[in-house]
C-alpha atoms as a PDB file:
ATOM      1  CA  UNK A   1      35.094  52.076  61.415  1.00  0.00           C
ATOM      2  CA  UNK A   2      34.961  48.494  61.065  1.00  0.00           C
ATOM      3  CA  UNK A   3      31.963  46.391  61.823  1.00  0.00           C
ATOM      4  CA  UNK A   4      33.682  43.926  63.847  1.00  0.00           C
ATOM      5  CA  UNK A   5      36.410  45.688  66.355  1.00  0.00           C
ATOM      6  CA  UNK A   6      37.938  42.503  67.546  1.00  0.00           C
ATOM      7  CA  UNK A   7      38.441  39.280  66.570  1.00  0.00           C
ATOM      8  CA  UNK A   8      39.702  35.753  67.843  1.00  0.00           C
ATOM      9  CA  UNK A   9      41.901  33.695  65.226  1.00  0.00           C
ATOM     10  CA  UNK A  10      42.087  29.771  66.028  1.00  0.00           C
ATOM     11  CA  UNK A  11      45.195  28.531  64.734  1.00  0.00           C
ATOM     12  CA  UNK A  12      46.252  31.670  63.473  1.00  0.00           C
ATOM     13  CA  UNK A  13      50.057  30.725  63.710  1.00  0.00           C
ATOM     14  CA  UNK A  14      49.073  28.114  60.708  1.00  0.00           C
ATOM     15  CA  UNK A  15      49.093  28.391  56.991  1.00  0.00           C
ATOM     16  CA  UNK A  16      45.886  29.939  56.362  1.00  0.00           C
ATOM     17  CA  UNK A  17      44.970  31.394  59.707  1.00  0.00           C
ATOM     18  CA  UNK A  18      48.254  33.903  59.674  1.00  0.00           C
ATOM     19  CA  UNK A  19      47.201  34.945  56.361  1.00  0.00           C
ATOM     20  CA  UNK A  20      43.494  35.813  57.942  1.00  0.00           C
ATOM     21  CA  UNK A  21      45.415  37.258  60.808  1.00  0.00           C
ATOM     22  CA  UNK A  22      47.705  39.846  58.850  1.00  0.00           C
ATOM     23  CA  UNK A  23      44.744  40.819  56.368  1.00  0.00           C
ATOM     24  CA  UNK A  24      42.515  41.781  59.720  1.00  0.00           C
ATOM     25  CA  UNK A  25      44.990  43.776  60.605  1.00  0.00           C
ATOM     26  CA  UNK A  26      45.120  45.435  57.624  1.00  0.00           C
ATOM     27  CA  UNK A  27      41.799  46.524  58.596  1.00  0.00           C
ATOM     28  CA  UNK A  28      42.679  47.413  61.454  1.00  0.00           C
ATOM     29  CA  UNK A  29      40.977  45.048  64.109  1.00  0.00           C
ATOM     30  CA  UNK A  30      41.748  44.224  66.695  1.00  0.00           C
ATOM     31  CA  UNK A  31      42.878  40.430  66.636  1.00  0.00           C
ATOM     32  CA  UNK A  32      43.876  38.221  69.220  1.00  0.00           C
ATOM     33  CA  UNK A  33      45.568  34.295  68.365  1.00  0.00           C
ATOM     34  CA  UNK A  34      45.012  30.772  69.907  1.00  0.00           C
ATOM     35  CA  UNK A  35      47.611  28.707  68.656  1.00  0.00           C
ATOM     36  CA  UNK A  36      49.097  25.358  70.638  1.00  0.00           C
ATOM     37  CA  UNK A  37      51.848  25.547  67.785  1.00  0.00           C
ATOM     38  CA  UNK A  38      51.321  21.466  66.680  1.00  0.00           C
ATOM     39  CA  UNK A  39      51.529  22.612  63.157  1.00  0.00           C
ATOM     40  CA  UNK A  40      51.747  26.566  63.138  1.00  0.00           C
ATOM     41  CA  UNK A  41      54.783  28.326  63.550  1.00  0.00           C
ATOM     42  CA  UNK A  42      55.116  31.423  65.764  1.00  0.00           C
ATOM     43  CA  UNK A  43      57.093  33.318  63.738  1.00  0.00           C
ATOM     44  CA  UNK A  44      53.862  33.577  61.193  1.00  0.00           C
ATOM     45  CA  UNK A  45      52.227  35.502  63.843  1.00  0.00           C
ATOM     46  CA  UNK A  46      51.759  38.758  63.210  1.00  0.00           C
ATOM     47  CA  UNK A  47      53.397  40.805  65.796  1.00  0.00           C
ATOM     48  CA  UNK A  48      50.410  43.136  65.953  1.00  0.00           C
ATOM     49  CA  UNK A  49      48.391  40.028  66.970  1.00  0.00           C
ATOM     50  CA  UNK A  50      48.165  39.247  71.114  1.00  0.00           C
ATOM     51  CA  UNK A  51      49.104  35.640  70.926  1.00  0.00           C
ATOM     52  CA  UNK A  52      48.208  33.206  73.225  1.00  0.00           C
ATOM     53  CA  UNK A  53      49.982  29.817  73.238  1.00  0.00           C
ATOM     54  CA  UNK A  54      46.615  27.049  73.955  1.00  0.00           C
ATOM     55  CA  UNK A  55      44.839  23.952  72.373  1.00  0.00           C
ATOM     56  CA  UNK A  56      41.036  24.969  71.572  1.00  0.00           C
ATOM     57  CA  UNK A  57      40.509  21.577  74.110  1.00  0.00           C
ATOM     58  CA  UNK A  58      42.432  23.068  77.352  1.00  0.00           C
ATOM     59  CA  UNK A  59      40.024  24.074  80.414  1.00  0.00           C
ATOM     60  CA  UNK A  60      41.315  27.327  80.709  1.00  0.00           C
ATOM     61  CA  UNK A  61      39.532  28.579  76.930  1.00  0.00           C
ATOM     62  CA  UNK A  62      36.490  29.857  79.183  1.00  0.00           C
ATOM     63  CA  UNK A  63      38.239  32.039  81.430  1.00  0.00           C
ATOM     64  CA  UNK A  64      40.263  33.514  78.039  1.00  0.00           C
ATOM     65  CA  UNK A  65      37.386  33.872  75.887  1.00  0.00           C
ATOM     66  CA  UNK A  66      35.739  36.175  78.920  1.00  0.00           C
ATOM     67  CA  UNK A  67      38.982  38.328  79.057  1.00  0.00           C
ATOM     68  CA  UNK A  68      38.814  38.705  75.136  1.00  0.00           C
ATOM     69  CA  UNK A  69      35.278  39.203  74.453  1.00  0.00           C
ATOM     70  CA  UNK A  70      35.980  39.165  70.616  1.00  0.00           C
ATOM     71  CA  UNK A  71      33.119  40.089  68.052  1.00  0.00           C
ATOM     72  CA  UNK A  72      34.039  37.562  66.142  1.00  0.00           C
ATOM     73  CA  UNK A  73      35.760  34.311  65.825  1.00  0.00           C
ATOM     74  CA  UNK A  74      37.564  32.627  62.596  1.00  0.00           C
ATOM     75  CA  UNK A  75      38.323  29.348  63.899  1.00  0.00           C
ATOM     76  CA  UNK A  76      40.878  27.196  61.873  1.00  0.00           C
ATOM     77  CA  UNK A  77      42.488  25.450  64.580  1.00  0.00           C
ATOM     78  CA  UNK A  78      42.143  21.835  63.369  1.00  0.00           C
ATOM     79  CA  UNK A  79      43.803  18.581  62.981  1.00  0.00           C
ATOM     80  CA  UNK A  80      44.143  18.335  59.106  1.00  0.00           C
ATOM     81  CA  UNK A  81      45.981  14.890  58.400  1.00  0.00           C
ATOM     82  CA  UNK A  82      43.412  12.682  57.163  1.00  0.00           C
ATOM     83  CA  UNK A  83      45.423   9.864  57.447  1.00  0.00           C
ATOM     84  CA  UNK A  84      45.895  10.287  60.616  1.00  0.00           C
ATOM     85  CA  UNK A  85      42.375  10.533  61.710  1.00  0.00           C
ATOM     86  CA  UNK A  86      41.676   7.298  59.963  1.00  0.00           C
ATOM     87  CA  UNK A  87      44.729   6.098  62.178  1.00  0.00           C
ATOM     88  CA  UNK A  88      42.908   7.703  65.228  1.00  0.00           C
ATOM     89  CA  UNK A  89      39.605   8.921  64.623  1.00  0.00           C
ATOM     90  CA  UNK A  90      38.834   9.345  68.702  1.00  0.00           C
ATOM     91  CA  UNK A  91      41.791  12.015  68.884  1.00  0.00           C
ATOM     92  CA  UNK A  92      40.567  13.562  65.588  1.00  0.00           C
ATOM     93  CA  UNK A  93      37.213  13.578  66.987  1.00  0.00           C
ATOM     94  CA  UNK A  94      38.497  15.204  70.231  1.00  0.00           C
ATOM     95  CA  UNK A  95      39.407  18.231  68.111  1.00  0.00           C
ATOM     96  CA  UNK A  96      37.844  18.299  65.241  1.00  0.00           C
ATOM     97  CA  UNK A  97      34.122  17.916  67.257  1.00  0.00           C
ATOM     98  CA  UNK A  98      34.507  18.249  70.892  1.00  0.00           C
ATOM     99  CA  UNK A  99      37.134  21.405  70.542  1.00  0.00           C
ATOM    100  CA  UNK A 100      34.987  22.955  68.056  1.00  0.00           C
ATOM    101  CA  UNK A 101      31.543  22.963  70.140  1.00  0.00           C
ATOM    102  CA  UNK A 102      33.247  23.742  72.941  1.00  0.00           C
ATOM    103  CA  UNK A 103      34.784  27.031  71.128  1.00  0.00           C
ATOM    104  CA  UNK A 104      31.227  27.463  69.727  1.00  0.00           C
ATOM    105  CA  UNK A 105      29.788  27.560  73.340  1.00  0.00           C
ATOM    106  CA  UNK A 106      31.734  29.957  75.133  1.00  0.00           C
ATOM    107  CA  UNK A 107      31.242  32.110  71.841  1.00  0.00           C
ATOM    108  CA  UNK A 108      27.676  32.590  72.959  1.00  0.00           C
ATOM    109  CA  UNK A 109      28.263  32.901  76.387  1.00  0.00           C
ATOM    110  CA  UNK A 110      30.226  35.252  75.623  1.00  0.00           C
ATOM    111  CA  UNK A 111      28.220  37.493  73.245  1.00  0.00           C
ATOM    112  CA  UNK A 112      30.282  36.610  69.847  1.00  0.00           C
ATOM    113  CA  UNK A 113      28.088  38.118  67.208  1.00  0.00           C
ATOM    114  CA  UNK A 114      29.543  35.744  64.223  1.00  0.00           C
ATOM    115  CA  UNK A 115      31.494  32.260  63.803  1.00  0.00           C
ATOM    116  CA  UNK A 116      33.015  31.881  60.843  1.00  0.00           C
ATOM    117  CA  UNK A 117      34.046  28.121  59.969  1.00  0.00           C
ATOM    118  CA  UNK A 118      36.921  26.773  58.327  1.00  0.00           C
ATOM    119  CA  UNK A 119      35.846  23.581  57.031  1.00  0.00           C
ATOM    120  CA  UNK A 120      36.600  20.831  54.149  1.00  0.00           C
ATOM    121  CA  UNK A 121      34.890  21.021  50.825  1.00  0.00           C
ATOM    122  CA  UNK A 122      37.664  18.197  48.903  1.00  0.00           C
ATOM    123  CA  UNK A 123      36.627  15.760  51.711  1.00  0.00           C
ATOM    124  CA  UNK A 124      33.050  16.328  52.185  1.00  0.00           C
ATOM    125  CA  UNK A 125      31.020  14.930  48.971  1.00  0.00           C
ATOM    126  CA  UNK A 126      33.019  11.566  48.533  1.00  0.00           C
ATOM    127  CA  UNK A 127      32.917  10.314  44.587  1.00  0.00           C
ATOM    128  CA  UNK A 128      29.359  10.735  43.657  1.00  0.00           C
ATOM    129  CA  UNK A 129      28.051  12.438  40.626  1.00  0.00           C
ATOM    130  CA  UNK A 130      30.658  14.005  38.806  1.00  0.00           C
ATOM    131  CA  UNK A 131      32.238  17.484  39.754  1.00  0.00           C
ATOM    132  CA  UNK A 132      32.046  19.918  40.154  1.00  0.00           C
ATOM    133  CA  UNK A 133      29.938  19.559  43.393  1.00  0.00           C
ATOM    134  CA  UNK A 134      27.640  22.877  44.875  1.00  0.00           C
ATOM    135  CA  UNK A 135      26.490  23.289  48.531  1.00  0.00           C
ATOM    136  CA  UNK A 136      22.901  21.110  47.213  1.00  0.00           C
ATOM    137  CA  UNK A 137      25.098  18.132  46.839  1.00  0.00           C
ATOM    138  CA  UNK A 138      24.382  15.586  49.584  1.00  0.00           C
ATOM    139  CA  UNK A 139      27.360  15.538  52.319  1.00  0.00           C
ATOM    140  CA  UNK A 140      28.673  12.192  52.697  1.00  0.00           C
ATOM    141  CA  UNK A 141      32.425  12.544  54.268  1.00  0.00           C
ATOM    142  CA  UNK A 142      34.154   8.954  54.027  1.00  0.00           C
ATOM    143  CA  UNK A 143      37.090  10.195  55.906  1.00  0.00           C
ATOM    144  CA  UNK A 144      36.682  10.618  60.079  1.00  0.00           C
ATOM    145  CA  UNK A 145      38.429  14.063  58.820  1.00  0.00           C
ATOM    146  CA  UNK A 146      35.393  14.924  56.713  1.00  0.00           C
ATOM    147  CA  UNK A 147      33.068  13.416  58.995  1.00  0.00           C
ATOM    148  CA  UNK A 148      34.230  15.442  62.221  1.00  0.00           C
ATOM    149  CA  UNK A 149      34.018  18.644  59.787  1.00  0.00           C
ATOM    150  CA  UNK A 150      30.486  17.826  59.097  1.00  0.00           C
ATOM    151  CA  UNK A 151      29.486  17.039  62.631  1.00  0.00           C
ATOM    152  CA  UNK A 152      30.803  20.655  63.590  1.00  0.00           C
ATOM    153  CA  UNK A 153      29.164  22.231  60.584  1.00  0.00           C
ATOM    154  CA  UNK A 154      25.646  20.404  62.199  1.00  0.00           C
ATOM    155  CA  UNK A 155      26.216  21.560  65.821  1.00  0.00           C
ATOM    156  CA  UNK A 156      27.006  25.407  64.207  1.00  0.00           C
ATOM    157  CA  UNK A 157      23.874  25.223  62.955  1.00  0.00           C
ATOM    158  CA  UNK A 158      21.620  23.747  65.651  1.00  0.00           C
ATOM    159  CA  UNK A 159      23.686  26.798  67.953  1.00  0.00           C
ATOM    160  CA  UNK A 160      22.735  29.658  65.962  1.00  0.00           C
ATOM    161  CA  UNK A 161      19.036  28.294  65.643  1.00  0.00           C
ATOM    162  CA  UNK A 162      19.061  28.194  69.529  1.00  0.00           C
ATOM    163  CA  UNK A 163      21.208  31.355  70.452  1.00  0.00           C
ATOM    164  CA  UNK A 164      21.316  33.367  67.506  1.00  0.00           C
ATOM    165  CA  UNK A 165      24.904  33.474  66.956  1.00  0.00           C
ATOM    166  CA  UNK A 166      25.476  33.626  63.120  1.00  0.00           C
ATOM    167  CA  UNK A 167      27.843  31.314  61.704  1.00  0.00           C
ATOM    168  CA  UNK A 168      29.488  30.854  58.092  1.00  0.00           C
ATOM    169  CA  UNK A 169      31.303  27.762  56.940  1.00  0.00           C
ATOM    170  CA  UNK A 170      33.878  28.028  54.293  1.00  0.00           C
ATOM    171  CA  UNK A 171      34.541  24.757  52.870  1.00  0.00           C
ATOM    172  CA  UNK A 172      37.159  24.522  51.094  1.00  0.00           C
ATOM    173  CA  UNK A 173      39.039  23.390  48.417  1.00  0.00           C
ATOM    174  CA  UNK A 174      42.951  22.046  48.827  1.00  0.00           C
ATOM    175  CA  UNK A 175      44.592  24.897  49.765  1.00  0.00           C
ATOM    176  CA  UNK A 176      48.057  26.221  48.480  1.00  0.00           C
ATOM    177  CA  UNK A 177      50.822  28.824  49.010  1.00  0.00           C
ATOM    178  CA  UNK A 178      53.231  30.344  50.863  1.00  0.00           C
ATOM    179  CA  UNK A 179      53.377  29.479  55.051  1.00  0.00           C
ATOM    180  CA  UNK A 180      52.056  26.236  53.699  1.00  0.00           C
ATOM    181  CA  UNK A 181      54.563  23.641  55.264  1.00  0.00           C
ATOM    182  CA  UNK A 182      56.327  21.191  53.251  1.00  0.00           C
ATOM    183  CA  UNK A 183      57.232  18.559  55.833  1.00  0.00           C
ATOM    184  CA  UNK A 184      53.186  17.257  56.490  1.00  0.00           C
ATOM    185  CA  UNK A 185      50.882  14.800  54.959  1.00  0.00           C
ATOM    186  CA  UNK A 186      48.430  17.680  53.950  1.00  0.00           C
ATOM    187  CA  UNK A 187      49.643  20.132  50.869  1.00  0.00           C
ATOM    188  CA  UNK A 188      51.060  18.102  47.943  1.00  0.00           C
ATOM    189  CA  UNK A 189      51.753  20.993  46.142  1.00  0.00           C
ATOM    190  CA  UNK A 190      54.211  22.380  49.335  1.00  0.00           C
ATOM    191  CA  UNK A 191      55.438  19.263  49.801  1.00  0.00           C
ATOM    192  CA  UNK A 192      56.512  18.500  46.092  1.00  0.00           C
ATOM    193  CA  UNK A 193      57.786  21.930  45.914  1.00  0.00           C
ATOM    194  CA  UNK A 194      60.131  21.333  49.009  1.00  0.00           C
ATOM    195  CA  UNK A 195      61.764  17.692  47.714  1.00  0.00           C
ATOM    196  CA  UNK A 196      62.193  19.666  43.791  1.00  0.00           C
ATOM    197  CA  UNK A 197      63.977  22.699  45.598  1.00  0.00           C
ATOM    198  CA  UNK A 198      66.319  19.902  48.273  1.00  0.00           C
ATOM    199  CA  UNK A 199      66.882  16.872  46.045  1.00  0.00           C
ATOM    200  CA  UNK A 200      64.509  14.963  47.748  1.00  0.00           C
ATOM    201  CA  UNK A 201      62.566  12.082  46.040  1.00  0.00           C
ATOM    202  CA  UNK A 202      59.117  13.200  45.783  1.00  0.00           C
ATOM    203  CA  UNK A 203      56.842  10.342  45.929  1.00  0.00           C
ATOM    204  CA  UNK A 204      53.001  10.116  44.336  1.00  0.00           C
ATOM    205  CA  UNK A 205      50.930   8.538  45.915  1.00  0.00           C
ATOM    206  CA  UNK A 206      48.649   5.652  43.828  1.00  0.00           C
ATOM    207  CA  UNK A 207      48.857   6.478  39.942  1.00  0.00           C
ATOM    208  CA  UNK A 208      48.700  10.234  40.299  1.00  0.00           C
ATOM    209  CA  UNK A 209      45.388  10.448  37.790  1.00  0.00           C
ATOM    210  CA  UNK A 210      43.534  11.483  40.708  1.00  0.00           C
ATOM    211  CA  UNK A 211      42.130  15.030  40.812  1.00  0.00           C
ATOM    212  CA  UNK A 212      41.513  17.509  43.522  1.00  0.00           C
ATOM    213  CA  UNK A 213      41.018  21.449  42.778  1.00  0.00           C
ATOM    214  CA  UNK A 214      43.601  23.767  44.490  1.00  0.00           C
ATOM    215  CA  UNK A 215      42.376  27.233  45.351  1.00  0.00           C
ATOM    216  CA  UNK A 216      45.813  29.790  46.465  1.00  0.00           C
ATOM    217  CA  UNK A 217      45.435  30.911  50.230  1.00  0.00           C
ATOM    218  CA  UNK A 218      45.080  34.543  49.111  1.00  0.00           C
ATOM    219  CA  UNK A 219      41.285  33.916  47.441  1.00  0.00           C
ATOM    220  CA  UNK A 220      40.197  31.793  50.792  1.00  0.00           C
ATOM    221  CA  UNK A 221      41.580  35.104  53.028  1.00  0.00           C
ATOM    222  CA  UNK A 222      39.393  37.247  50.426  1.00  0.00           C
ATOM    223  CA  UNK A 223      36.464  34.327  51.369  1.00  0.00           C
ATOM    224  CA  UNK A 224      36.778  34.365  55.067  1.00  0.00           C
ATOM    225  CA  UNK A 225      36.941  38.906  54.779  1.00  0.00           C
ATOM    226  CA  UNK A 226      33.689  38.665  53.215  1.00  0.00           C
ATOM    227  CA  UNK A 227      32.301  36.474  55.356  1.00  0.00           C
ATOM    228  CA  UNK A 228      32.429  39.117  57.870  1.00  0.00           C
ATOM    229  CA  UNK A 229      31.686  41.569  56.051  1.00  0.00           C
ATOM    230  CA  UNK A 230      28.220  40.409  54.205  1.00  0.00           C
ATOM    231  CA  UNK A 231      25.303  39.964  56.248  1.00  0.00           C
ATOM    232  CA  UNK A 232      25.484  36.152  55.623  1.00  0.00           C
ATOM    233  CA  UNK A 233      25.007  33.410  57.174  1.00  0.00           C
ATOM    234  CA  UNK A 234      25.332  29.309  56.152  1.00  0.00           C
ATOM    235  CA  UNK A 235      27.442  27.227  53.842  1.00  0.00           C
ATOM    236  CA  UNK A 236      29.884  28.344  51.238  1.00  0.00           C
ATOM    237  CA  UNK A 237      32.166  25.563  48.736  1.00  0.00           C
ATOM    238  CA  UNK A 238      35.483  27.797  47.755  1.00  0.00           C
ATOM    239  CA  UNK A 239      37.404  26.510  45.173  1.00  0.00           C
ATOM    240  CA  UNK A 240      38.117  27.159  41.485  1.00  0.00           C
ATOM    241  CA  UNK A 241      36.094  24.819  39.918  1.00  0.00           C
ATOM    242  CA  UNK A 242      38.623  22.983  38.078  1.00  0.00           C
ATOM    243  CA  UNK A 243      40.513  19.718  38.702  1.00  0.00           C
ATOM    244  CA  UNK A 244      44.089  18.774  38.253  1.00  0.00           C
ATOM    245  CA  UNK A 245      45.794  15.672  38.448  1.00  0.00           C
ATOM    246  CA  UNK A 246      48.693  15.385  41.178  1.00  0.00           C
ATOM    247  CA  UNK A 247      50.501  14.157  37.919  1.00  0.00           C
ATOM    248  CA  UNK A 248      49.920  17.241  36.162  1.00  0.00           C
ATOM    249  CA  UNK A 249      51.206  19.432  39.404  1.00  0.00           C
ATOM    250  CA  UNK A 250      54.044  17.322  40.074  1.00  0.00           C
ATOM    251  CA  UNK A 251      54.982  18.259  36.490  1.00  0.00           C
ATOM    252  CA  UNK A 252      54.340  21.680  36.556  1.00  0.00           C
ATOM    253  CA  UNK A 253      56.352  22.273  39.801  1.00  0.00           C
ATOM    254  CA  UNK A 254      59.124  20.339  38.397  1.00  0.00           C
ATOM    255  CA  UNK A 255      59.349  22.398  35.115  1.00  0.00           C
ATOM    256  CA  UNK A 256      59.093  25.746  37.126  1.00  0.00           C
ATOM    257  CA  UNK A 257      62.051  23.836  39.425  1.00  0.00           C
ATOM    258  CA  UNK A 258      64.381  23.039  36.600  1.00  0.00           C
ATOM    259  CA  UNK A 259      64.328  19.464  37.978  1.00  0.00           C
ATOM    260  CA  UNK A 260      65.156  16.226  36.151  1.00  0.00           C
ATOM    261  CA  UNK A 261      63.376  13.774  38.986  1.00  0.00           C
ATOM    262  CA  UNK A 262      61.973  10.921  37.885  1.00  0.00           C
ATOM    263  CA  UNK A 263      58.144  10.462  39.340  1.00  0.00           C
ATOM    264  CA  UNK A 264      58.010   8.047  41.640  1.00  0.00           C
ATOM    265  CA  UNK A 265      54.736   6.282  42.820  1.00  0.00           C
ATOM    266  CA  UNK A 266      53.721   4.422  46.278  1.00  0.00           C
ATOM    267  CA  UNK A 267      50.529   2.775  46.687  1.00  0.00           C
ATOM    268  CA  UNK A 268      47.219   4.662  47.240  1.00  0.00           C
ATOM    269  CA  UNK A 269      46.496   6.281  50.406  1.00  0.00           C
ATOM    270  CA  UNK A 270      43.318   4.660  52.068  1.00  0.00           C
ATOM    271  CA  UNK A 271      40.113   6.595  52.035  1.00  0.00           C
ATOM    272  CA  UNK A 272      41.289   8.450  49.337  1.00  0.00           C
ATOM    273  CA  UNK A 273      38.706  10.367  47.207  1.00  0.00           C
ATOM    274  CA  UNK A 274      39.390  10.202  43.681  1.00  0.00           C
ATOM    275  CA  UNK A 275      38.075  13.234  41.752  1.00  0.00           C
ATOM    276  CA  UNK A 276      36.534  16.404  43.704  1.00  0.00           C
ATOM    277  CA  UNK A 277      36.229  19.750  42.337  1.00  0.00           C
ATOM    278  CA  UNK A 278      33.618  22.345  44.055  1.00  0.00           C
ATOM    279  CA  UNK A 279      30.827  24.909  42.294  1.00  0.00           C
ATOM    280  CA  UNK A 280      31.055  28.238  43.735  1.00  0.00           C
ATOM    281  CA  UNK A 281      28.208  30.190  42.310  1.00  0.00           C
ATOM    282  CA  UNK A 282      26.567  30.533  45.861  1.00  0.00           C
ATOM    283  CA  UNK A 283      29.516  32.198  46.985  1.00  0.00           C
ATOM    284  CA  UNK A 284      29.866  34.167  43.846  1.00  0.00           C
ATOM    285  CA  UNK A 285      26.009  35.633  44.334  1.00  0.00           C
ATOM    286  CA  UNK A 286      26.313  36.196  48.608  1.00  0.00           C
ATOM    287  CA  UNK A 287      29.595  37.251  49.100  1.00  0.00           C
ATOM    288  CA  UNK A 288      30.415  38.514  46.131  1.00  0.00           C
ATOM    289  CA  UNK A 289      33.543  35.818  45.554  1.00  0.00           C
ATOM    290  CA  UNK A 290      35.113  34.471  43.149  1.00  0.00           C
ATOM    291  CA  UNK A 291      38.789  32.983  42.601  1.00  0.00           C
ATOM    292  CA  UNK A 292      41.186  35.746  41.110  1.00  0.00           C
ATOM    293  CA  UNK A 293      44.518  33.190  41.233  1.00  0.00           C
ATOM    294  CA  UNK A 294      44.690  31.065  38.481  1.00  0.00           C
ATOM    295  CA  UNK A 295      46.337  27.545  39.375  1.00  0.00           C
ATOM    296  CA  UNK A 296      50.134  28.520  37.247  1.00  0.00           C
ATOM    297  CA  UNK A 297      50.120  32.029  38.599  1.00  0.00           C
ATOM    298  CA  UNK A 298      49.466  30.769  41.879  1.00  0.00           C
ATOM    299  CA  UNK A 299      52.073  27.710  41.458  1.00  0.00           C
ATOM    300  CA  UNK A 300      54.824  30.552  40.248  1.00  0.00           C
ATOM    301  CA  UNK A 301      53.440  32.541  43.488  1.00  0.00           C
ATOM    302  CA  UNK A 302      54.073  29.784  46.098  1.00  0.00           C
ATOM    303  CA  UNK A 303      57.735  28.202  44.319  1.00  0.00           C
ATOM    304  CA  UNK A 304      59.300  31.773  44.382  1.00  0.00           C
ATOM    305  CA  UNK A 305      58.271  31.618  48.416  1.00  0.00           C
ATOM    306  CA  UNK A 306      59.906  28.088  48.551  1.00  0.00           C
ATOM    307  CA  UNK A 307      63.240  29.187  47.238  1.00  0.00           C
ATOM    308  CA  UNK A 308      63.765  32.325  49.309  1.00  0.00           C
ATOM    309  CA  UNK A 309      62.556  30.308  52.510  1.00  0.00           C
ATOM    310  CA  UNK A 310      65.368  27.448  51.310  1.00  0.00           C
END
């Protein structure tokens, strides 16, 4: 029997939260999903989910939460463009902080046993030092994205000191693969995958020699599964490690395309960190994780999704 018999998904109509969604079901829990579909897409929903169309902000979340009761929450619901947040960091905020304590409340009202967080590793440790940066690292998001993650992160923790509700934040690396949508600001490697497959001019932003590392959306579902799982609780960086230039991927994806497009740069987004990459021996040692995806088999992966979705 599993530990957990039910489970609440935020955002689990999105990228990575349908991905968490099918592999709970896999072992077989019980999961419900909170979606307000700004970014996910129903049809990711698992139809073994119960699916409930809401914004983690709307007034009627009490009154759900009470009817679920879940175990357990993985909450992912989020709004993920950084740029805009920068544009509008009061609506990010909103979210991001206010929709995330609120979530974390009625958890403990409601007798959730563990939160686990999805949260941002590529925009939390700015360009200090060089990387790869561990969990030790000092957190200083330049981003109102990265600083809204933080703020939750803080209020998890002051919660569980005061109620005893355990969480675990996953922060994470720039996520990749298939679900991921190619029409958003977040997901360079979607989005240049999409505009090789359609014609499209892919455009790179500033001179493309800056570096993020990109960890495949199967490994972060393996992270979040042994979140629950472990009797863990705290922060957790997963990512590879390893940095690539949005150069470098453009190229790749455009070999594996069979493209001739020329690159084509715009100037530099603002706020933009230059160089992150994130050390992952903590989660190595207390979950037992480590990446199994390297970044070509997971580029092959996500491009062979790309053309049977085009």
């Amino acid at each position: 029997m599993p530990k957990y018999k039910t489970a609440l998904v935020t955002g689990g109509a999105g990228f990575i939260g349908s991905h968490v969604v099918d592999a709970l079901i896999r072992q077989h829990i019980k999961v419900y999903v909170i979606d307000d579909l700004s970014r996910g897409l129903q049809k990711n929903v698992n139809p073994n989910a119960h699916f409930v169309k809401m914004s983690i902000t709307s007034s009627q979340l009490p009154a759900l939460l009470k009817r679920m009761k879940p175990d357990i929450i993985f909450h992912l619901a989020a709004q993920i463009d950084v740029q805009k947040a920068i544009k509008n960091p009061s609506e990010d905020a909103l979210v991001n902080i206010v929709g995330t304590l609120k979530l974390a409340n009625e958890a403990v009202e409601v007798g959730v046993k563990k939160f686990v967080f999805s949260s941002t590793g590529g925009a939390m440790y700015s360009d200090h030092g060089r990387p790869p940066y561990d969990e030790s690292c000092p957190a200083t998001p330049v981003s109102p994205y990265g600083i809204a993650k933080r703020s939750a992160e803080m209020y998890l923790a002051f919660l569980q000191e005061m109620s005893g509700m355990s969480s675990v934040v996953l922060r994470y690396a720039n996520v990749y693969g298939p679900r991921q949508r190619s029409d958003g600001e977040a997901g360079v490697i979607a989005i240049f995958g999409g505009c090789l497959l359609s014609g499209k001019q892919a455009v790179i932003n500033g001179d493309g020699k800056q570096t993020r590392d990109y960890v495949y959306v199967e490994d972060v579902v393996r992270a979040n599964l042994l979140a629950m799982n472990k009797a863990v609780t705290g922060i957790f960086n997963i990512g590879t490690g390893k940095q690539a230039s949005v150069n470098t991927l453009f190229r790749k994806l455009r070999k594996m395309a069979k493209s001739k497009m020329v690159e084509r740069h715009a100037p530099a987004c603002s706020g933009e960190i230059l160089r992150t990459a994130l050390q992952c021996k903590k989660a190595k040692k207390e979950l037992g994780w480590s990446p199994r995806t390297t970044l070509d088999e997971g580029l092959v992966k996500t491009m062979k999704w790309l053309m049977k979705k085009s």
